[in-house]
Structure formats: structure tokens, C-alpha cells
PDB file of N, CA and C in Angstrom:
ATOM      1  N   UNK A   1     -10.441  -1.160 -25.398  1.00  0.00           N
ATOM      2  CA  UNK A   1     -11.306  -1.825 -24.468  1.00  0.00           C
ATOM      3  C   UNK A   1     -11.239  -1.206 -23.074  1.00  0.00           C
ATOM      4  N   UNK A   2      -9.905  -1.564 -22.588  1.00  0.00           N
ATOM      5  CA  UNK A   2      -9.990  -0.171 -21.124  1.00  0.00           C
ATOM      6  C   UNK A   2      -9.973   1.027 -21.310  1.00  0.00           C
ATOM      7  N   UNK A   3      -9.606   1.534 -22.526  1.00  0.00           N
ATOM      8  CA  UNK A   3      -8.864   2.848 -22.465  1.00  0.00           C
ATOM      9  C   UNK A   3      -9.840   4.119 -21.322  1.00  0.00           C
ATOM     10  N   UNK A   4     -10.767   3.885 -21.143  1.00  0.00           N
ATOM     11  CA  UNK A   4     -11.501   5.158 -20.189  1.00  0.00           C
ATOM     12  C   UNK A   4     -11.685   4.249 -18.977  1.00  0.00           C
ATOM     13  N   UNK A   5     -10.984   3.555 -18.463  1.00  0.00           N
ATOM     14  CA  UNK A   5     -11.126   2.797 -17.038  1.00  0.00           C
ATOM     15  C   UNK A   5     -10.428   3.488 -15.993  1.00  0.00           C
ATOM     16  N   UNK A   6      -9.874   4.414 -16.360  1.00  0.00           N
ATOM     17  CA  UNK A   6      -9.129   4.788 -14.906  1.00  0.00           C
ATOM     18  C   UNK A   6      -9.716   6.300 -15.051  1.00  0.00           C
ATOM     19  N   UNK A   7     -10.752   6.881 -15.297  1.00  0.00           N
ATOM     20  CA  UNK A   7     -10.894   8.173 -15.071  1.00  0.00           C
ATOM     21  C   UNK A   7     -11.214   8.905 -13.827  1.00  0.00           C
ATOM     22  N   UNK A   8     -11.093   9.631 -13.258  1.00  0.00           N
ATOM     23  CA  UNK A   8     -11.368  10.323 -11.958  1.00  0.00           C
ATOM     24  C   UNK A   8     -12.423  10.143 -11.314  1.00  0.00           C
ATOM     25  N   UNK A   9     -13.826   9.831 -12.103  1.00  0.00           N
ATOM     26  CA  UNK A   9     -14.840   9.411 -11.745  1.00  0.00           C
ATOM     27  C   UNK A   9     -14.722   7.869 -11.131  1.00  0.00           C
ATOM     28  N   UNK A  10     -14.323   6.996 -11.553  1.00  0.00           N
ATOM     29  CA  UNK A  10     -14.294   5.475 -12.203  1.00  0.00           C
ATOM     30  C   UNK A  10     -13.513   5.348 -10.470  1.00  0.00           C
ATOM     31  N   UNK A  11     -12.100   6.095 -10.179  1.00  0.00           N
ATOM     32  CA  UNK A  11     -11.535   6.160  -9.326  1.00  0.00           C
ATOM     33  C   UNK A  11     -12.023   6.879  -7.664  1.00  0.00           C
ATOM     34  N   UNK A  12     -12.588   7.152  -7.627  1.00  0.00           N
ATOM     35  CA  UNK A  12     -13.711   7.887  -6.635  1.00  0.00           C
ATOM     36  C   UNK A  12     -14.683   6.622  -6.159  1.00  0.00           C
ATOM     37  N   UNK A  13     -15.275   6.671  -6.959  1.00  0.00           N
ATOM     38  CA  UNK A  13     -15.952   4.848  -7.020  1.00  0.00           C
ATOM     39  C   UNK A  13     -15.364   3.967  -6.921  1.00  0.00           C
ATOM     40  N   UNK A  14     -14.205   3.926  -6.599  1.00  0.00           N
ATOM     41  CA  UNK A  14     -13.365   2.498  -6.162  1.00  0.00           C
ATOM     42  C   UNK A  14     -13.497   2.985  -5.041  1.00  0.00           C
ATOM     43  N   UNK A  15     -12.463   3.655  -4.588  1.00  0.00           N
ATOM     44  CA  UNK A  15     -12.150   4.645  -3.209  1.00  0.00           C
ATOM     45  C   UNK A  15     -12.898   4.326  -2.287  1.00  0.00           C
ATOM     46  N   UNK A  16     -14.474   4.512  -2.748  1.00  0.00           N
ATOM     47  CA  UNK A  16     -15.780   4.812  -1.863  1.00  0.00           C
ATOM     48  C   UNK A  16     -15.939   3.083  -1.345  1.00  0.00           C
ATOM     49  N   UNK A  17     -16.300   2.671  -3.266  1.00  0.00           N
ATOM     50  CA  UNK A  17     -16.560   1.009  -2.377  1.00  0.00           C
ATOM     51  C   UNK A  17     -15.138   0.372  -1.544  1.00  0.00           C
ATOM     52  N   UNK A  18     -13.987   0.852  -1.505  1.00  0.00           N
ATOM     53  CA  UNK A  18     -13.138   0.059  -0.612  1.00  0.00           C
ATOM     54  C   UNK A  18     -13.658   0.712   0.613  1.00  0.00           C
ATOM     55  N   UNK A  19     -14.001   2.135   0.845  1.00  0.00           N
ATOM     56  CA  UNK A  19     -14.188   2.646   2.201  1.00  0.00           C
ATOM     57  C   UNK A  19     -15.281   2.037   2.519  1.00  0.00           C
ATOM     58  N   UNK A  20     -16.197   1.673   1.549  1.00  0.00           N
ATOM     59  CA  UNK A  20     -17.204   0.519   2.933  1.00  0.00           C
ATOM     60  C   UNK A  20     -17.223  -1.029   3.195  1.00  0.00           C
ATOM     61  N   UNK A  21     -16.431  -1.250   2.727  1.00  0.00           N
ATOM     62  CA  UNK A  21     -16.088  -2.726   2.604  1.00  0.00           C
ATOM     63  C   UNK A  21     -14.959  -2.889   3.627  1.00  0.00           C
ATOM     64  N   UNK A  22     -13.849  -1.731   3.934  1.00  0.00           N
ATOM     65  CA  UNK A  22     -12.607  -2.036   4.453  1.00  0.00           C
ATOM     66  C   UNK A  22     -12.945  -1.254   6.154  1.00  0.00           C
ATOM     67  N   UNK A  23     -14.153  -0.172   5.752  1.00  0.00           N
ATOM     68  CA  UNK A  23     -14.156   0.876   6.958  1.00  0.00           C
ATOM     69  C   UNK A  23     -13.108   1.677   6.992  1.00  0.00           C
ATOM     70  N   UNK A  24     -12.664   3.276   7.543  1.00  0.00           N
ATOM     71  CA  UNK A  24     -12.189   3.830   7.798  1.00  0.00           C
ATOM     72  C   UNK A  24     -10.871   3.184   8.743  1.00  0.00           C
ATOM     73  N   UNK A  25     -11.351   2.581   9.485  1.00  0.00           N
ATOM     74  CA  UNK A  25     -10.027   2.377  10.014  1.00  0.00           C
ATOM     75  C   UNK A  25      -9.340   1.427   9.532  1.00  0.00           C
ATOM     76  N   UNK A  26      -9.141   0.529   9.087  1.00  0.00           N
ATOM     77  CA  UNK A  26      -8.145  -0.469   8.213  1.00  0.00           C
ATOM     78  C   UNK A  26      -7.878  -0.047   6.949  1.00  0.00           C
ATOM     79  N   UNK A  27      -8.115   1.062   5.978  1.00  0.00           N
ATOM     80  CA  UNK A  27      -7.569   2.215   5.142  1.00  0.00           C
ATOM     81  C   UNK A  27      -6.343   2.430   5.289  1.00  0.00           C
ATOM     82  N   UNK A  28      -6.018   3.000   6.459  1.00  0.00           N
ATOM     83  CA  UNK A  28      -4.801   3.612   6.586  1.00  0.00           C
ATOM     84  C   UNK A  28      -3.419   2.260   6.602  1.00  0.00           C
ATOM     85  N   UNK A  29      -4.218   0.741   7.240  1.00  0.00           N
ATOM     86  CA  UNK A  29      -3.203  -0.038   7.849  1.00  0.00           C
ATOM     87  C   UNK A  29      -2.962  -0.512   5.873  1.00  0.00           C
ATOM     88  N   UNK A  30      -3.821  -1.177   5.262  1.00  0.00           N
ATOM     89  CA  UNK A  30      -3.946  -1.265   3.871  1.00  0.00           C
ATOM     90  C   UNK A  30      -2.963  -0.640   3.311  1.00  0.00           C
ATOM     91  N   UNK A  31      -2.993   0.755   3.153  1.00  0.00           N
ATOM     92  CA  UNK A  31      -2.284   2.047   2.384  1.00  0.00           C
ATOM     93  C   UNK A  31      -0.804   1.740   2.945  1.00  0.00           C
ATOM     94  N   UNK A  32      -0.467   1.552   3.856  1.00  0.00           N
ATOM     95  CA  UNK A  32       0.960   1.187   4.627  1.00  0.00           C
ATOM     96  C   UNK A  32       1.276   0.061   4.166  1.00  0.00           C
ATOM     97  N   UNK A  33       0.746  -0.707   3.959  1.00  0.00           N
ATOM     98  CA  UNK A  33       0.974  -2.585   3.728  1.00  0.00           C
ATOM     99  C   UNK A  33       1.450  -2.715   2.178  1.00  0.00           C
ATOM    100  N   UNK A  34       0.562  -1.762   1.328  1.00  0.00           N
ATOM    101  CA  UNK A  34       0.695  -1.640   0.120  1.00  0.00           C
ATOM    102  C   UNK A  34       2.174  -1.055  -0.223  1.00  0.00           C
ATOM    103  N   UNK A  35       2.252  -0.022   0.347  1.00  0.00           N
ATOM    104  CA  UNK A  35       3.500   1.035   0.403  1.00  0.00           C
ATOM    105  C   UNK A  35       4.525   0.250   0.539  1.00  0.00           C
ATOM    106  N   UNK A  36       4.331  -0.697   1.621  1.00  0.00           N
ATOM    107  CA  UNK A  36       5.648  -1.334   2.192  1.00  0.00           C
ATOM    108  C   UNK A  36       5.997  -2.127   1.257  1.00  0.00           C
ATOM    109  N   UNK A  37       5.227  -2.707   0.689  1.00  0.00           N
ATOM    110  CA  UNK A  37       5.309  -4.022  -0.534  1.00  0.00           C
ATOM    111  C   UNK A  37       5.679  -3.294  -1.897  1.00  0.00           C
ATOM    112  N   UNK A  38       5.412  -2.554  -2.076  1.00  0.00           N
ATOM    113  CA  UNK A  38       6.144  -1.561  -3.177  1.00  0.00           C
ATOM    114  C   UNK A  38       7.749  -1.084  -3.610  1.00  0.00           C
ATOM    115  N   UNK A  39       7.689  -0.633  -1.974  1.00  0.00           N
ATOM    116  CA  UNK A  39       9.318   0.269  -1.670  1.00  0.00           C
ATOM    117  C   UNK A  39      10.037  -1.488  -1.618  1.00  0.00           C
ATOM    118  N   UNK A  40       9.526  -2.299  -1.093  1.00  0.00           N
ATOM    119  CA  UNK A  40      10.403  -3.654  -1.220  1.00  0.00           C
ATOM    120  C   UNK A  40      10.820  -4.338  -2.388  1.00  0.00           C
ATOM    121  N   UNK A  41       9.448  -4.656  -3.603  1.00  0.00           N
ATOM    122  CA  UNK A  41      10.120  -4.917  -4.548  1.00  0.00           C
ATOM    123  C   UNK A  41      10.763  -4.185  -5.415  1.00  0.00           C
ATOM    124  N   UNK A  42      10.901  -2.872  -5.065  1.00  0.00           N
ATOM    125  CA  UNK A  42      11.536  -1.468  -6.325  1.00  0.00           C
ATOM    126  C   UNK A  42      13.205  -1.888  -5.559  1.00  0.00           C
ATOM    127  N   UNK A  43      13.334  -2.434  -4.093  1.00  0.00           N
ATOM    128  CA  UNK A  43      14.623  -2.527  -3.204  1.00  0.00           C
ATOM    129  C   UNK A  43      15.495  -3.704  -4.325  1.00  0.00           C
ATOM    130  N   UNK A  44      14.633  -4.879  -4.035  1.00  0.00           N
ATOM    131  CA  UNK A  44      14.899  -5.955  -4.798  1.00  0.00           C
ATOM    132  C   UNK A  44      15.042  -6.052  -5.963  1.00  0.00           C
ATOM    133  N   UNK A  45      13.977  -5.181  -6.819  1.00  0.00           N
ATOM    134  CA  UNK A  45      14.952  -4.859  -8.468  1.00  0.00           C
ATOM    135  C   UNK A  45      15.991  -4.177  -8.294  1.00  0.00           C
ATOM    136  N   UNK A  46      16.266  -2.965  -7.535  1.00  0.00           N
ATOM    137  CA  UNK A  46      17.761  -2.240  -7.619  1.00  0.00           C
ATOM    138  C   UNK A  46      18.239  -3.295  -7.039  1.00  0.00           C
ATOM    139  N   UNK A  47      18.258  -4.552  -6.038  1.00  0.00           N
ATOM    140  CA  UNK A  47      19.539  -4.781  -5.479  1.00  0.00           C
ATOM    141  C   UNK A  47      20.183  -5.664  -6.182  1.00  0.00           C
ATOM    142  N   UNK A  48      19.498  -6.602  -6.741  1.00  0.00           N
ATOM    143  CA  UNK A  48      19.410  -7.895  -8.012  1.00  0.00           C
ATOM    144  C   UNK A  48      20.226  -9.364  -7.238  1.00  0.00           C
ATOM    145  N   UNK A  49      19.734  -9.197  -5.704  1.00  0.00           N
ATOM    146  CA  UNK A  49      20.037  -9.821  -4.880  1.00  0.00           C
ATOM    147  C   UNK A  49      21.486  -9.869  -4.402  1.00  0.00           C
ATOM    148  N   UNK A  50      22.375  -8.789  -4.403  1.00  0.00           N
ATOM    149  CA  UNK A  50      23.924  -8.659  -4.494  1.00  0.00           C
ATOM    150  C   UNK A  50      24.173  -8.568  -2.715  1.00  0.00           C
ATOM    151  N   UNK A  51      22.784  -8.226  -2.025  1.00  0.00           N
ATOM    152  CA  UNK A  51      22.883  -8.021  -0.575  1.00  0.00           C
ATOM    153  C   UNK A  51      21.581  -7.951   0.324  1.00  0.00           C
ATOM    154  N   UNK A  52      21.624  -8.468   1.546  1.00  0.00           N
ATOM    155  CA  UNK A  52      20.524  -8.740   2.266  1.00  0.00           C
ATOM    156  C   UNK A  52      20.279  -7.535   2.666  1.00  0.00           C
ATOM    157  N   UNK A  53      18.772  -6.996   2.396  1.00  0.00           N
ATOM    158  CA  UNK A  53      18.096  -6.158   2.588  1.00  0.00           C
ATOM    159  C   UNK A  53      17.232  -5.894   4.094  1.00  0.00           C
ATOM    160  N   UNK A  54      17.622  -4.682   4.588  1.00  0.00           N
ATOM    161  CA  UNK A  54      16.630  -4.845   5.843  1.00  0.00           C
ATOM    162  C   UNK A  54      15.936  -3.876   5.955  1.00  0.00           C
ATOM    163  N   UNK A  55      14.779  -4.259   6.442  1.00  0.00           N
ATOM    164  CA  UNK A  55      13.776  -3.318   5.815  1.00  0.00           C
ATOM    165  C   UNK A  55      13.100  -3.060   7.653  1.00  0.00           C
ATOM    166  N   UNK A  56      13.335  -3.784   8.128  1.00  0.00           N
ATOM    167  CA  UNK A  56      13.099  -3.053   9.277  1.00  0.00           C
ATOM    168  C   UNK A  56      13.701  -1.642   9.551  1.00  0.00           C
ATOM    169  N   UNK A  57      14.373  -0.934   9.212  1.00  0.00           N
ATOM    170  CA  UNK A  57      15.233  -0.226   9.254  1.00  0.00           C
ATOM    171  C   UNK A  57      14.155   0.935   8.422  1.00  0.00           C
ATOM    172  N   UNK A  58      13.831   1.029   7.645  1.00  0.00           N
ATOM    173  CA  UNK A  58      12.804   1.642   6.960  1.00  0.00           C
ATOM    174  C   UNK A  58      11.236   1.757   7.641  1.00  0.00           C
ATOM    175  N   UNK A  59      10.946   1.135   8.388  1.00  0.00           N
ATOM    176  CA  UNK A  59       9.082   1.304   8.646  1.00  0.00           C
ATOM    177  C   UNK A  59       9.122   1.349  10.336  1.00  0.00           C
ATOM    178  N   UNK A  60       8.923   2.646  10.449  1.00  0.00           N
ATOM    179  CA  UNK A  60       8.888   2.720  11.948  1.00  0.00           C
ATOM    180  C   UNK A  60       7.780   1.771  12.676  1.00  0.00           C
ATOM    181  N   UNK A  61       8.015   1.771  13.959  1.00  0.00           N
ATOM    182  CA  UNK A  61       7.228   0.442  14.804  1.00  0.00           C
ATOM    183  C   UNK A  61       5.866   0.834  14.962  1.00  0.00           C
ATOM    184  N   UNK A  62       5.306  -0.413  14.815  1.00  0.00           N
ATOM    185  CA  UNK A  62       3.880  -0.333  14.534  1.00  0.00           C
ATOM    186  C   UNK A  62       3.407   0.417  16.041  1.00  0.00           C
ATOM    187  N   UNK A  63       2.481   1.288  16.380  1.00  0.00           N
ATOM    188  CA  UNK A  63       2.019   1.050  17.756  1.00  0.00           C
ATOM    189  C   UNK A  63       0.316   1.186  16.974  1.00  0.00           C
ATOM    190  N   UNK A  64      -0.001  -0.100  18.278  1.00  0.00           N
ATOM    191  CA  UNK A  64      -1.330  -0.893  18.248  1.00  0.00           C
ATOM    192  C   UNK A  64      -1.978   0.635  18.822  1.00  0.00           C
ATOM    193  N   UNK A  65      -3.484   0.855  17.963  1.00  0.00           N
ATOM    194  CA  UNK A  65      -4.282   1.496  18.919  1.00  0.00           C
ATOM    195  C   UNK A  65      -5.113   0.902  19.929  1.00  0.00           C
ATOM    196  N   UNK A  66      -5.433   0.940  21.442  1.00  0.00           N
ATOM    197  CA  UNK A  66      -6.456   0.215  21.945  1.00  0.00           C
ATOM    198  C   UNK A  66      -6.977   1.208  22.577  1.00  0.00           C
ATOM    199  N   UNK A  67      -8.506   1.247  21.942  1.00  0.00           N
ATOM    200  CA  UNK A  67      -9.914   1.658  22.496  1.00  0.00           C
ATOM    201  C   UNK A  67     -10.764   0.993  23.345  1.00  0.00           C
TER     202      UNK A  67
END
């Protein structure tokens, strides 16, 4: 039933409709947000809660752009 759902084409066409729905500039903040939420729960399966995790320590500080 999925098996040809993720082809290169199929994926291009996501890409595109998130780039006009999200715009170019909230892409990049998205792609970071995602990332961050990733590297956190891969932290939390290795840690199996044995120690408090800080993750500030990992994601350098946001700086705001203002135009």
C-alpha cells in the first residue's frame, strides 16, 4: 500500500508544499526544532533516565533576527 510513498519525486513535493505554507524563513527555525527533538529523545533512550540531562549545553543561543 505505501511501498512507493517516499520516492524522490513524492519528497520534492513535500519540500515545496512545506516551503509555501511555512515560507523560507521559518524552514530553517522548523529544521532546528525538529533536530533538537530528535537528539533529545535518542539522549533519553541512551540515558533510561539514570541522570538529568542538559541540553542547554548542546544548542547554541538563539539570536533573534530583527529587520
Amino acid at each position: 500500500m505505501f511501498e512507493g510513498l517516499f520516492q524522490p519525486l513524492h519528497l520534492i513535493v513535500i519540500l515545496a508544499i512545506a516551503l509555501i505554507v511555512f515560507g523560507p524563513g521559518k524552514l530553517p527555525e522548523i529544521g532546528a526544532g525538529l533536530g533538537k527533538s530528535i537528539r533529545e529523545f535518542k539522549k533519553a533512550m541512551a540515558d533510561d533516565g539514570k541522570s538529568k540531562i542538559d541540553y542547554e549545553k548542546d544548542v547554541p543561543p538563539r539570536q533573534d533576527k530583527t529587520s
